[in-house]
Protein backbone atom coordinates (compact mmCIF):
# COMPACT_ATOMS: atom_id res chain seq x y z
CA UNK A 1 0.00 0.00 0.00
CA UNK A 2 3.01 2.33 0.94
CA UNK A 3 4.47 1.56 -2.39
CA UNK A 4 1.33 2.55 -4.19
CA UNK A 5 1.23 5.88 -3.03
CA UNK A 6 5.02 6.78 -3.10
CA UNK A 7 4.54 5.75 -6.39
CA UNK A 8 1.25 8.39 -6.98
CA UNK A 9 2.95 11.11 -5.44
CA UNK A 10 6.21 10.56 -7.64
CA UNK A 11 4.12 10.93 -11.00
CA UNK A 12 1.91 13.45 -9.37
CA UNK A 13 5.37 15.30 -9.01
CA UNK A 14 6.68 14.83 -12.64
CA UNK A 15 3.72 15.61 -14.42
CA UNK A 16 3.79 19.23 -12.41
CA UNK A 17 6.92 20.14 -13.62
CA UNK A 18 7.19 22.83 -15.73
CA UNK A 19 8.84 22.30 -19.08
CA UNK A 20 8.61 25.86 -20.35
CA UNK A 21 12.11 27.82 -20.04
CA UNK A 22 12.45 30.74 -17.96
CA UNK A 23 12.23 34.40 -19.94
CA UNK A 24 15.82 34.77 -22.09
CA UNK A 25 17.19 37.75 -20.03
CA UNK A 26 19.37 39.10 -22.73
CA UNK A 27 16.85 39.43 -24.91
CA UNK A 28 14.95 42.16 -22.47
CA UNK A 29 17.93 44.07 -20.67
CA UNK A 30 18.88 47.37 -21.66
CA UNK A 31 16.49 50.46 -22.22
CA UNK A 32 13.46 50.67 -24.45
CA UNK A 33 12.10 53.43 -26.48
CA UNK A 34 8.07 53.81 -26.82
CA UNK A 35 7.53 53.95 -30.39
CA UNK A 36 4.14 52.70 -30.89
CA UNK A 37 0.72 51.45 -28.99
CA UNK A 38 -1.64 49.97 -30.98
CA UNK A 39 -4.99 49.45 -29.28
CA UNK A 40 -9.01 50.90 -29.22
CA UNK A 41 -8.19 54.46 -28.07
CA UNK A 42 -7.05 57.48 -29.48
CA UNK A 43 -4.37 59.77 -29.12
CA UNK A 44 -3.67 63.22 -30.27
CA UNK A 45 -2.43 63.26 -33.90
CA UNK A 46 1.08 64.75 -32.03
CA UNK A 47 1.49 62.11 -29.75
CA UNK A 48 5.31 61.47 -28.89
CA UNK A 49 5.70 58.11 -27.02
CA UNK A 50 9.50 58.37 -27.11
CA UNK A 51 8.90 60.17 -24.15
CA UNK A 52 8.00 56.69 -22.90
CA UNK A 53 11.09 54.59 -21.68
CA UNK A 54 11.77 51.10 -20.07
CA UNK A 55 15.23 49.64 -18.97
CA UNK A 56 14.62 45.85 -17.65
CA UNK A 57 17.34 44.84 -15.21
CA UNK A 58 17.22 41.09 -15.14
CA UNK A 59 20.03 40.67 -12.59
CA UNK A 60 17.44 41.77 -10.03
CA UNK A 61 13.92 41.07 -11.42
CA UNK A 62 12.92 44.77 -12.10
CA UNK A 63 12.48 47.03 -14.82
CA UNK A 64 12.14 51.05 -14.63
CA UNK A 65 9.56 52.72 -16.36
CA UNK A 66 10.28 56.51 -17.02
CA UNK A 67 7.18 58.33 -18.56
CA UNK A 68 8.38 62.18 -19.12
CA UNK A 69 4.78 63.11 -20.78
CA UNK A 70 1.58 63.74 -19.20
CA UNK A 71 0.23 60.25 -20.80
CA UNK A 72 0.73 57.13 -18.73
CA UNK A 73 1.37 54.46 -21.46
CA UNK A 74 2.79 51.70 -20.12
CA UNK A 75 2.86 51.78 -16.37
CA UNK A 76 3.54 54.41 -13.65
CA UNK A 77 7.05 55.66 -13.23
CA UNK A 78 9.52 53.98 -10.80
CA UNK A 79 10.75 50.60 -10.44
CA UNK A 80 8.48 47.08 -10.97
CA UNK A 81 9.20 43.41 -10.28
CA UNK A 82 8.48 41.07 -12.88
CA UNK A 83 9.18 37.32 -13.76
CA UNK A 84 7.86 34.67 -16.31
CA UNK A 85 8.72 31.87 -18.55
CA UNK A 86 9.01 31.43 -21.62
CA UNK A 87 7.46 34.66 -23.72
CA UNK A 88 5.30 35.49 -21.02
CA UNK A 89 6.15 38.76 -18.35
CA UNK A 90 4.49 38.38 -15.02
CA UNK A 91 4.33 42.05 -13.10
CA UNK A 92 3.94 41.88 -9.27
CA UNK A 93 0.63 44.10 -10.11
CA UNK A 94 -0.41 40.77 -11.36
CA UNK A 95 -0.96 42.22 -15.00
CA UNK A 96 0.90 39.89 -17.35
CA UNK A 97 2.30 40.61 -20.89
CA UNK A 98 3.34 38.55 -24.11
CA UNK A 99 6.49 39.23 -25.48
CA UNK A 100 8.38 39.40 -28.70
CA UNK A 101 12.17 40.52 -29.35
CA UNK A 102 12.67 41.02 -33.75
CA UNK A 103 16.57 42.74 -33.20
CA UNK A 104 15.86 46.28 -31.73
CA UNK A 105 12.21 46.07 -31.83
CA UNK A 106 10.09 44.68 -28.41
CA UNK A 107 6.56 43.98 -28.54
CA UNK A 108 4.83 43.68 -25.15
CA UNK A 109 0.77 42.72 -25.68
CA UNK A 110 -1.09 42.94 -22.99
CA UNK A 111 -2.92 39.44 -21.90
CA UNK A 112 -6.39 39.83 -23.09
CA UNK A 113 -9.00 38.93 -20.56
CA UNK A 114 -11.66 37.78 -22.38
CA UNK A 115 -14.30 39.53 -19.54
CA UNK A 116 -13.54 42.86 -20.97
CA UNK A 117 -14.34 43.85 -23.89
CA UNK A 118 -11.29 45.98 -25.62
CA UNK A 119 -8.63 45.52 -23.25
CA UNK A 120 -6.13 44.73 -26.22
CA UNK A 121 -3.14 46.45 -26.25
CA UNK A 122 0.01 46.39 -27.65
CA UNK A 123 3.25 48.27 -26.86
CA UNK A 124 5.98 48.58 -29.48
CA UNK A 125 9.61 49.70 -28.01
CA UNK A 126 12.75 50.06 -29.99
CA UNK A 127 16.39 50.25 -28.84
């Protein structure tokens, strides 16, 4: 009987690991400019989301969001925790964001929750 359940727990163990890899660092560090957000709003026709910048530290889990315009765009100023795996970006906030790296170009789309209606959003950054 032992046996039996050592032997439930071990596969109940195995088939909860997690074979997706953790988010590739190097592909996030360094600052980001703003260039882009597509979504259902609108903006002024003068909009300049340069003034929009992220720098991801992956040594210590953070990234720092500097907005120098009177739009919030991507999150409030100052420092956030994330994590993930794979190409997903968890932020302590709980929000969560899928992510692309194309050479000097970062996508970041928000995670659509299918409850709201036009909640897509995505965030183009360049180097």
């Amino acid at each position: 009987m032992k046996l039996k359940l050592v032997a439930v727990l071990f596969l109940l163990f195995i088939s909860c690991s997690n074979d997706d890899p953790l988010i590739a660092d190097a592909e996030l560090e360094g600052e980001w400019i703003l260039s882009d957000v597509v979504c259902y709003c609108g903006f002024e026709p003068d909009i300049d989301f340069s003034l929009t910048k992220i720098s991801f530290l992956p040594s210590k889990n953070k990234v720092i969001v500097t907005n120098e315009s009177e739009y919030v765009f991507f999150r409030d100023n100052g420092e956030h925790i994330y994590g993930g795996q794979a190409n997903r970006i968890n932020f302590s906030d709980g929000s969560v964001y899928f992510f692309e790296t194309n050479g000097e170009q970062l996508t970041l789309t928000f995670e659509d929750n299918v409850d709201i209606a036009d909640d897509e959003v995505t965030y183009i950054f360049t180097r």
